[in-house]
N, C-alpha and C. Protein backbone atom coordinates (compact mmCIF):
# COMPACT_ATOMS: atom_id res chain seq x y z
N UNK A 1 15.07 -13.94 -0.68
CA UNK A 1 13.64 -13.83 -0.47
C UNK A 1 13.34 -12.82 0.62
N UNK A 2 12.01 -12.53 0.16
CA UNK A 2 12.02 -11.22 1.20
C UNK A 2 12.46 -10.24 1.81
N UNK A 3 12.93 -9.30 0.26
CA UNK A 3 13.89 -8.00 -0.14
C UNK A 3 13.10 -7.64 -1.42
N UNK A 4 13.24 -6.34 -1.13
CA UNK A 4 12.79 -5.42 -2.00
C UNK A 4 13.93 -4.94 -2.67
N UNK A 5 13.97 -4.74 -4.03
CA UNK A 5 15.56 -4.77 -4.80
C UNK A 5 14.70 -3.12 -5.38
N UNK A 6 15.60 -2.20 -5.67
CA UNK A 6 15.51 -1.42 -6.32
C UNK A 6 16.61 -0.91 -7.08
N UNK A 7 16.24 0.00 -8.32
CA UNK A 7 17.54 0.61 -9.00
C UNK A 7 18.31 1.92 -8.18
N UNK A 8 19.67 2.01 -8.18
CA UNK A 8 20.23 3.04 -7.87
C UNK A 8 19.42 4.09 -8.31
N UNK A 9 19.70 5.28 -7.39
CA UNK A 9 18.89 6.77 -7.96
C UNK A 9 20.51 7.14 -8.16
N UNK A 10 20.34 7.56 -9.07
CA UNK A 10 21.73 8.00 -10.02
C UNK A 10 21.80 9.69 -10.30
N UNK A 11 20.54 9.95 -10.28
CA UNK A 11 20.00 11.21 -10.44
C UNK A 11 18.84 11.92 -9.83
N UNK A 12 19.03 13.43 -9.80
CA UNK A 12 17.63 13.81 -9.05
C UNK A 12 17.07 14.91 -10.21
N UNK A 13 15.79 15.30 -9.74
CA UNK A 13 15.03 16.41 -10.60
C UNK A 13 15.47 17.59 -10.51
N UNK A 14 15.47 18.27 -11.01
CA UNK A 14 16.17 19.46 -11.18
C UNK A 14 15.69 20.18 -9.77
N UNK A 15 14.21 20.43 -9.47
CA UNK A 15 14.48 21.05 -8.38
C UNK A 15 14.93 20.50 -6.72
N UNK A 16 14.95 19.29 -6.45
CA UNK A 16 15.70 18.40 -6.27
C UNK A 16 17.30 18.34 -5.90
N UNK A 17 17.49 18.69 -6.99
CA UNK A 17 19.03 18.95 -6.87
C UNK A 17 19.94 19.85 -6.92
N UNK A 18 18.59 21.33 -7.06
CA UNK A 18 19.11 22.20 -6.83
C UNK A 18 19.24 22.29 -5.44
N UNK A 19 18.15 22.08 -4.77
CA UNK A 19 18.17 22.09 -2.94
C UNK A 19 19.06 21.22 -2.50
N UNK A 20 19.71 19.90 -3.15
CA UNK A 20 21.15 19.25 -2.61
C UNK A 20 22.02 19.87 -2.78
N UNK A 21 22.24 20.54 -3.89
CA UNK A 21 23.56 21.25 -4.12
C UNK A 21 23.93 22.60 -3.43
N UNK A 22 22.64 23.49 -3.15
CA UNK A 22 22.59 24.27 -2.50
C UNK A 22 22.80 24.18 -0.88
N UNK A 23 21.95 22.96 -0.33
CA UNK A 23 22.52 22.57 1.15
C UNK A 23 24.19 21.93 1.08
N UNK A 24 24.68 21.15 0.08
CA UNK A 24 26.31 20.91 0.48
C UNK A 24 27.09 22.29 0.35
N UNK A 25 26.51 23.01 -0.58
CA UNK A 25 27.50 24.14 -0.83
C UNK A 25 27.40 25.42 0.66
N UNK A 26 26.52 25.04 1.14
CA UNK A 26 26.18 26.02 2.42
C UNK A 26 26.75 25.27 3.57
N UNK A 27 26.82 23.91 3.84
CA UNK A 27 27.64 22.77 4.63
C UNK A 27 29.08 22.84 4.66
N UNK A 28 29.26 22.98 3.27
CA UNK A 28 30.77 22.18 2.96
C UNK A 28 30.53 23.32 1.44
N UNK A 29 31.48 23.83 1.53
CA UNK A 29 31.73 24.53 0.24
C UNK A 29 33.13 23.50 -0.29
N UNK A 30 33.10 23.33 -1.49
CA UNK A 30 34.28 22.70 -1.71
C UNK A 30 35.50 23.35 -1.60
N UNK A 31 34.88 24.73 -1.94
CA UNK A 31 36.38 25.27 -1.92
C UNK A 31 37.08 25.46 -0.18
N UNK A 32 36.37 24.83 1.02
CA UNK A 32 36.77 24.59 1.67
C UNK A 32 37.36 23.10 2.22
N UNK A 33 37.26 22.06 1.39
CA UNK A 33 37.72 21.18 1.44
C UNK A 33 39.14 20.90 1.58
N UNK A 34 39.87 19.93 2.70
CA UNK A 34 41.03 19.92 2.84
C UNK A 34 41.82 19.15 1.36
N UNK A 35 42.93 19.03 0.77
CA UNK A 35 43.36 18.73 -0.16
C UNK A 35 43.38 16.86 -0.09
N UNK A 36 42.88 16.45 1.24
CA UNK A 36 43.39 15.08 0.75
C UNK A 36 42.01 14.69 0.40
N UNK A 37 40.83 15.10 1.14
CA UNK A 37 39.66 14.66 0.49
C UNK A 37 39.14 15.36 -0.90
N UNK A 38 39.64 16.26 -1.19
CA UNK A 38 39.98 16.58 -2.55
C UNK A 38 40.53 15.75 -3.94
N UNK A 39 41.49 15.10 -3.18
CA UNK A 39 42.60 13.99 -3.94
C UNK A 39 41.28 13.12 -3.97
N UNK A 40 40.93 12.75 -2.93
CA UNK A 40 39.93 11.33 -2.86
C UNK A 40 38.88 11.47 -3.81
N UNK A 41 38.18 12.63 -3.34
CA UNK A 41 37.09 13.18 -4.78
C UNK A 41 37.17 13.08 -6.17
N UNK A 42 38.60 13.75 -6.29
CA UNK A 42 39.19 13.50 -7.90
C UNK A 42 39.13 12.47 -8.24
N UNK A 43 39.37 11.19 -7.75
CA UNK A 43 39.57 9.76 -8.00
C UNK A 43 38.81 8.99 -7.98
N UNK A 44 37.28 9.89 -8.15
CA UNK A 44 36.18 8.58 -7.89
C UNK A 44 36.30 7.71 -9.45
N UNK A 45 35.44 6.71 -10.03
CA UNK A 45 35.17 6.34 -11.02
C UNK A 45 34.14 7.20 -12.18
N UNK A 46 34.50 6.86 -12.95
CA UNK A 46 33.46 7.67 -14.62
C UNK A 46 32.29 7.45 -13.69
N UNK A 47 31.05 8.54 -13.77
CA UNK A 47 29.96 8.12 -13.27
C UNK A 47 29.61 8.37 -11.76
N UNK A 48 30.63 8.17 -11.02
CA UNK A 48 30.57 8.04 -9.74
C UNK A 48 31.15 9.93 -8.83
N UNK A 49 31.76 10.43 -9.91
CA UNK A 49 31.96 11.75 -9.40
C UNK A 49 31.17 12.85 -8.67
N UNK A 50 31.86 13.17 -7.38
CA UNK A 50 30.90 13.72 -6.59
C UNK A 50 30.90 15.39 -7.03
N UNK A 51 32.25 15.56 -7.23
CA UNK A 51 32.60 16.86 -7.80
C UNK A 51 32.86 17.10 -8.96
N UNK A 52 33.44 18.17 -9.60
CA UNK A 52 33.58 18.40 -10.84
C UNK A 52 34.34 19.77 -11.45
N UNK A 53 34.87 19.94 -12.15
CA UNK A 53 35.98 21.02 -12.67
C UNK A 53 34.82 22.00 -13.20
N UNK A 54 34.46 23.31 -13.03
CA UNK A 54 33.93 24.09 -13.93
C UNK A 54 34.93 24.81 -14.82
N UNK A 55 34.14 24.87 -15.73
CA UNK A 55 34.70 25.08 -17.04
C UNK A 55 35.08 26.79 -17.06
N UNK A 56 33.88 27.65 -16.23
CA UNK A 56 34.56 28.70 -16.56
C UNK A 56 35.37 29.14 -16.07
N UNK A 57 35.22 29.03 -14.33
CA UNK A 57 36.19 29.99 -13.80
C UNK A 57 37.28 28.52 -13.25
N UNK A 58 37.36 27.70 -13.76
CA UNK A 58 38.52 26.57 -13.07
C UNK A 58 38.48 26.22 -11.78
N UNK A 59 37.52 26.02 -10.89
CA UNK A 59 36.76 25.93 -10.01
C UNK A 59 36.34 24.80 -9.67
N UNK A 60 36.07 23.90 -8.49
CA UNK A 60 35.80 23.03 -8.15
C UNK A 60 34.32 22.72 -7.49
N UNK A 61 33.35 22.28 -7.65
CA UNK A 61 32.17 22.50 -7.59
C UNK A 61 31.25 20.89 -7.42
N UNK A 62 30.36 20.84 -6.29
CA UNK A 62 29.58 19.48 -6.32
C UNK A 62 28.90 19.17 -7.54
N UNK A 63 28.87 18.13 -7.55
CA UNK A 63 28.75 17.53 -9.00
C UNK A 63 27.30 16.66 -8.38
N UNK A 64 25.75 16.50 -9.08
CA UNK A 64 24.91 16.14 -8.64
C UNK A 64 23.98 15.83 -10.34
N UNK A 65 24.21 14.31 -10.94
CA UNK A 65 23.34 14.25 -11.80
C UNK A 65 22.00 15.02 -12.13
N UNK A 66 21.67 15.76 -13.16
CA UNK A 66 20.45 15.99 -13.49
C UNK A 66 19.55 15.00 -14.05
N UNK A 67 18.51 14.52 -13.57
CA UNK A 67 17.61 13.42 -14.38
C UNK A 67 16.41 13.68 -15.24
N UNK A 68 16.99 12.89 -16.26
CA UNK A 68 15.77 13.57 -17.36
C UNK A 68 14.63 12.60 -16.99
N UNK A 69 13.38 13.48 -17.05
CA UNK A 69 12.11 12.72 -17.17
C UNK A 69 11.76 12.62 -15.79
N UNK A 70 10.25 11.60 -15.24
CA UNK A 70 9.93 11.76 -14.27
C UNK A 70 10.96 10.42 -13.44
N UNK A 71 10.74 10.45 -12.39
CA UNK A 71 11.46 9.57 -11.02
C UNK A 71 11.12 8.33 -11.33
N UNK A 72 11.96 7.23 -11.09
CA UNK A 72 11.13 5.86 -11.34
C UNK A 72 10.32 5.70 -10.52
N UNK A 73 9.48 4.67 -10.11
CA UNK A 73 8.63 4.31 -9.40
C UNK A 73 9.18 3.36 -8.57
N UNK A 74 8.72 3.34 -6.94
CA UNK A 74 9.55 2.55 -6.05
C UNK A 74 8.19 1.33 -5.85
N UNK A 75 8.74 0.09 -5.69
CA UNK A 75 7.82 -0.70 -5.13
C UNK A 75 7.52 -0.39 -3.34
N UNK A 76 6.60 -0.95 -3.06
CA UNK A 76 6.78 -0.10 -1.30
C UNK A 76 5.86 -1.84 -0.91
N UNK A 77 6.33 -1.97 0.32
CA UNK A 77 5.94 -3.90 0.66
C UNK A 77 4.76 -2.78 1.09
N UNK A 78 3.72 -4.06 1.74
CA UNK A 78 2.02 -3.83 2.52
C UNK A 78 2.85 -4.32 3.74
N UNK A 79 1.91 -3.49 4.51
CA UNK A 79 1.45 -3.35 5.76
C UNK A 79 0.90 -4.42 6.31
N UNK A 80 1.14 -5.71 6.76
CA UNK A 80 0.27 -6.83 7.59
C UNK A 80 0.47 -6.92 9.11
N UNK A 81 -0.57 -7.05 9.83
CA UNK A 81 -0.46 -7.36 11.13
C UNK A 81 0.60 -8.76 11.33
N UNK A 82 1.22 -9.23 12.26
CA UNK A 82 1.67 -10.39 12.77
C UNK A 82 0.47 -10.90 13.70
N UNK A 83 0.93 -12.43 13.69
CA UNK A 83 0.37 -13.31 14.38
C UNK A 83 0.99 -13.10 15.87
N UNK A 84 2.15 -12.90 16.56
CA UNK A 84 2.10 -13.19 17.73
C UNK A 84 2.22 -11.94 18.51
N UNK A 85 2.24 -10.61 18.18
CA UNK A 85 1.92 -9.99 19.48
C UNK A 85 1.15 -9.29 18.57
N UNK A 86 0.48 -8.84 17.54
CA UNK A 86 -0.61 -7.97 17.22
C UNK A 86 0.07 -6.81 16.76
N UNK A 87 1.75 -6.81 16.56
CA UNK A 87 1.79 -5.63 15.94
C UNK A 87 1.75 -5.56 14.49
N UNK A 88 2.60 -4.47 13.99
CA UNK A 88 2.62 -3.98 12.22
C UNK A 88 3.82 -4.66 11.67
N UNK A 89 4.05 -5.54 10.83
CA UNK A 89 5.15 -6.14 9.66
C UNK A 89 4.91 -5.76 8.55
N UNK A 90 6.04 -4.96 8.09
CA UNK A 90 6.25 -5.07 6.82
C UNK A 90 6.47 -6.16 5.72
N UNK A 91 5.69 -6.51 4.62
CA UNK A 91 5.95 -8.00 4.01
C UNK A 91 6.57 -7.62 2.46
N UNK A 92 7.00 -8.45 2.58
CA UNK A 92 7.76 -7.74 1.07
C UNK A 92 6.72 -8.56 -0.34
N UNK A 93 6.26 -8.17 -1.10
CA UNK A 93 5.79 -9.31 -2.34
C UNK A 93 6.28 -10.36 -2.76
N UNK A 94 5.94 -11.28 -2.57
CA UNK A 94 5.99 -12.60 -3.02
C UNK A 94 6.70 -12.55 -4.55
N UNK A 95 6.22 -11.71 -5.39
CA UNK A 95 6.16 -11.74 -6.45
C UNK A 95 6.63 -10.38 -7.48
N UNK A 96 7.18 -10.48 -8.77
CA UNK A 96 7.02 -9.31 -9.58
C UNK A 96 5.74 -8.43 -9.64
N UNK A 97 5.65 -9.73 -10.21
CA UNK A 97 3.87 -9.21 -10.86
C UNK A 97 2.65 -8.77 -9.53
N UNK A 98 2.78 -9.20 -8.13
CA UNK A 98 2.54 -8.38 -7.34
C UNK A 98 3.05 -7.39 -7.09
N UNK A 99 4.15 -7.33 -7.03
CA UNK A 99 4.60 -5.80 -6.49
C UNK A 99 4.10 -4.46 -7.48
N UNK A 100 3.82 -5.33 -9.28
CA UNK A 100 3.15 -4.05 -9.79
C UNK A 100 2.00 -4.01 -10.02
N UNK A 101 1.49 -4.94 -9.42
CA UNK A 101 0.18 -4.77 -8.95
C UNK A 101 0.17 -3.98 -7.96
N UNK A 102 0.58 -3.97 -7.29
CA UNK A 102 0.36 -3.08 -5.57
C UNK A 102 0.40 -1.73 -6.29
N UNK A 103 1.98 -1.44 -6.84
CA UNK A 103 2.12 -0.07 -7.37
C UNK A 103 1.08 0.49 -8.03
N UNK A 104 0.62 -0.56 -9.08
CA UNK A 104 -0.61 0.28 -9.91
C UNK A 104 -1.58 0.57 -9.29
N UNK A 105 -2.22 -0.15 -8.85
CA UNK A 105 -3.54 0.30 -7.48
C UNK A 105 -3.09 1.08 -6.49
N UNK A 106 -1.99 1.48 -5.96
CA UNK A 106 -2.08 2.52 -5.01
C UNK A 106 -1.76 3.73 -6.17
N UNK A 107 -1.21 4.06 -7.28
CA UNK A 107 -1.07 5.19 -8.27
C UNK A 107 -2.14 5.48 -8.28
N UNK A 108 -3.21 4.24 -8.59
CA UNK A 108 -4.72 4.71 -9.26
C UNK A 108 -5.50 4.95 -8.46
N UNK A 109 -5.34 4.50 -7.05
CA UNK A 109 -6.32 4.73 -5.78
C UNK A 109 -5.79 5.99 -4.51
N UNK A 110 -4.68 5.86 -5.07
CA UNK A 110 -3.49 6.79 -3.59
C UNK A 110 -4.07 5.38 -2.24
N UNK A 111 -2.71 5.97 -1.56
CA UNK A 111 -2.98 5.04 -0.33
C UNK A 111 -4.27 4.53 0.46
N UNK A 112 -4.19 3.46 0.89
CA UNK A 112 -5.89 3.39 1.87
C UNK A 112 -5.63 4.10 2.92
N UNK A 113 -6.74 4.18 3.58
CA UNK A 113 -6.19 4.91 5.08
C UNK A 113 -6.76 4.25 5.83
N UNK A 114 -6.44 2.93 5.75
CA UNK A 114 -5.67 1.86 6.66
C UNK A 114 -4.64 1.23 6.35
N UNK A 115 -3.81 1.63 5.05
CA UNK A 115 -2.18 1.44 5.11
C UNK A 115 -1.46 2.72 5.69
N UNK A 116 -2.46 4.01 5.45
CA UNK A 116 -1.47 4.78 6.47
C UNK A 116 -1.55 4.63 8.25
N UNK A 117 -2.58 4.10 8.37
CA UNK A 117 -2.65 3.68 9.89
C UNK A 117 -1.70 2.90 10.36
N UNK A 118 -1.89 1.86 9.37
CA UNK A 118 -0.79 0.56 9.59
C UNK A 118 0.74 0.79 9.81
N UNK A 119 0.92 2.06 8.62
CA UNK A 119 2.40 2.24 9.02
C UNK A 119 2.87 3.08 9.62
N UNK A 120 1.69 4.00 10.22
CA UNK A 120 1.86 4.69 11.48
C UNK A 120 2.30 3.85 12.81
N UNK A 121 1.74 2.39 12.85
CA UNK A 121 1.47 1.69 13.98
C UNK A 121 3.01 1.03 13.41
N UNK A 122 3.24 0.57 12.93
CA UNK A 122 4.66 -0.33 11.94
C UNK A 122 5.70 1.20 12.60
N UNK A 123 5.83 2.28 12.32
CA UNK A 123 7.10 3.08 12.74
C UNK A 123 6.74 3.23 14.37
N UNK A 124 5.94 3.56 14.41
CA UNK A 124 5.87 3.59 16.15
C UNK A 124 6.17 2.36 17.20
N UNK A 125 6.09 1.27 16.76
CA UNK A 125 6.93 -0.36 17.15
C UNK A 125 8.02 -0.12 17.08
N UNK A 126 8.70 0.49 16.04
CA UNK A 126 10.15 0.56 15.49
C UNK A 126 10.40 1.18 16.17
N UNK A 127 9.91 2.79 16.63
CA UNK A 127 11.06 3.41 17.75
C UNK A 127 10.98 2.93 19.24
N UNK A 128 9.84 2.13 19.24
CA UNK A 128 9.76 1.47 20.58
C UNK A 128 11.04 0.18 20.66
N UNK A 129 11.13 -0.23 20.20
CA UNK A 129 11.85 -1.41 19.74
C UNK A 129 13.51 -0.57 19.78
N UNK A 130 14.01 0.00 18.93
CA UNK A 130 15.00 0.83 19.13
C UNK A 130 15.37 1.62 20.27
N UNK A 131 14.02 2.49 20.64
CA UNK A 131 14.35 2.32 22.40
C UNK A 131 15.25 1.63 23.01
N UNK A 132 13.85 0.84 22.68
CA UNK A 132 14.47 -0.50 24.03
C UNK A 132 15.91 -1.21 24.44
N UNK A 133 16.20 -1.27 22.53
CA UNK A 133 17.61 -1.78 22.46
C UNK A 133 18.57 -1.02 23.32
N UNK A 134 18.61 0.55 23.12
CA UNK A 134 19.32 1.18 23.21
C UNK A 134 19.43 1.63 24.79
N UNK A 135 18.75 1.05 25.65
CA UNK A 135 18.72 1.09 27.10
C UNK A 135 19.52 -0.07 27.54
């Protein structure tokens, strides 16, 4: 209770993944990769491959699903104040059938702008809070 479950992104949009593939290959070219993380690469599972053999020149190359069609749709929790100090909580839906409720009314309305306030005030707690820890 009170988790937001979503599907793996398995894939990105083409332009998308051209700008991933283009930032690892400018990072990390594979063909600079040492041979054992090479070995490791080779050995992922069907599906799970990060890299990939090109076909023409025998070449080793990041491997980055193309996804057909548009992106799924993410559920996103609301924005509620708390009861004991007045700040921003994130709440997750109770429910299926709320959560696509929420989705459909913010598609059909775009955000309120007092959920973007809210989660302006909700991340700004958070780095206060992380701060703090971290002192």
């Amino acid at each position: 209770p009170g988790v937001i479950t979503v599907e793996p992104l398995m894939s990105l949009p083409a332009a998308k993944r051209d700008a991933l593939l283009s930032f690892m290959e400018e990072q990390l070219p594979v063909s600079e990769c040492d041979d054992d993380l090479l070995d490791f690469l080779r050995g992922a599972k069907p599906g799970e491959e990060a890299i990939e053999l090109d076909d023409d020149d025998r070449t080793w190359r990041w491997r980055v699903p193309l996804m057909n069609g548009p992106p799924p749709a993410w559920k996103s929790p609301e924005i509620v104040p708390e009861s004991s100090d007045g700040g921003m909580s994130p709440v997750t839906p109770s429910s299926e059938d709320q959560a696509v409720a929420a989705a459909r009314s913010a598609q059909a309305h775009g955000p309120s702008p007092r959920g973007v306030a809210d989660l302006k005030v909700a991340v700004q707690r958070a780095l206060e809070l992380r701060k703090a820890a971290s002192m």
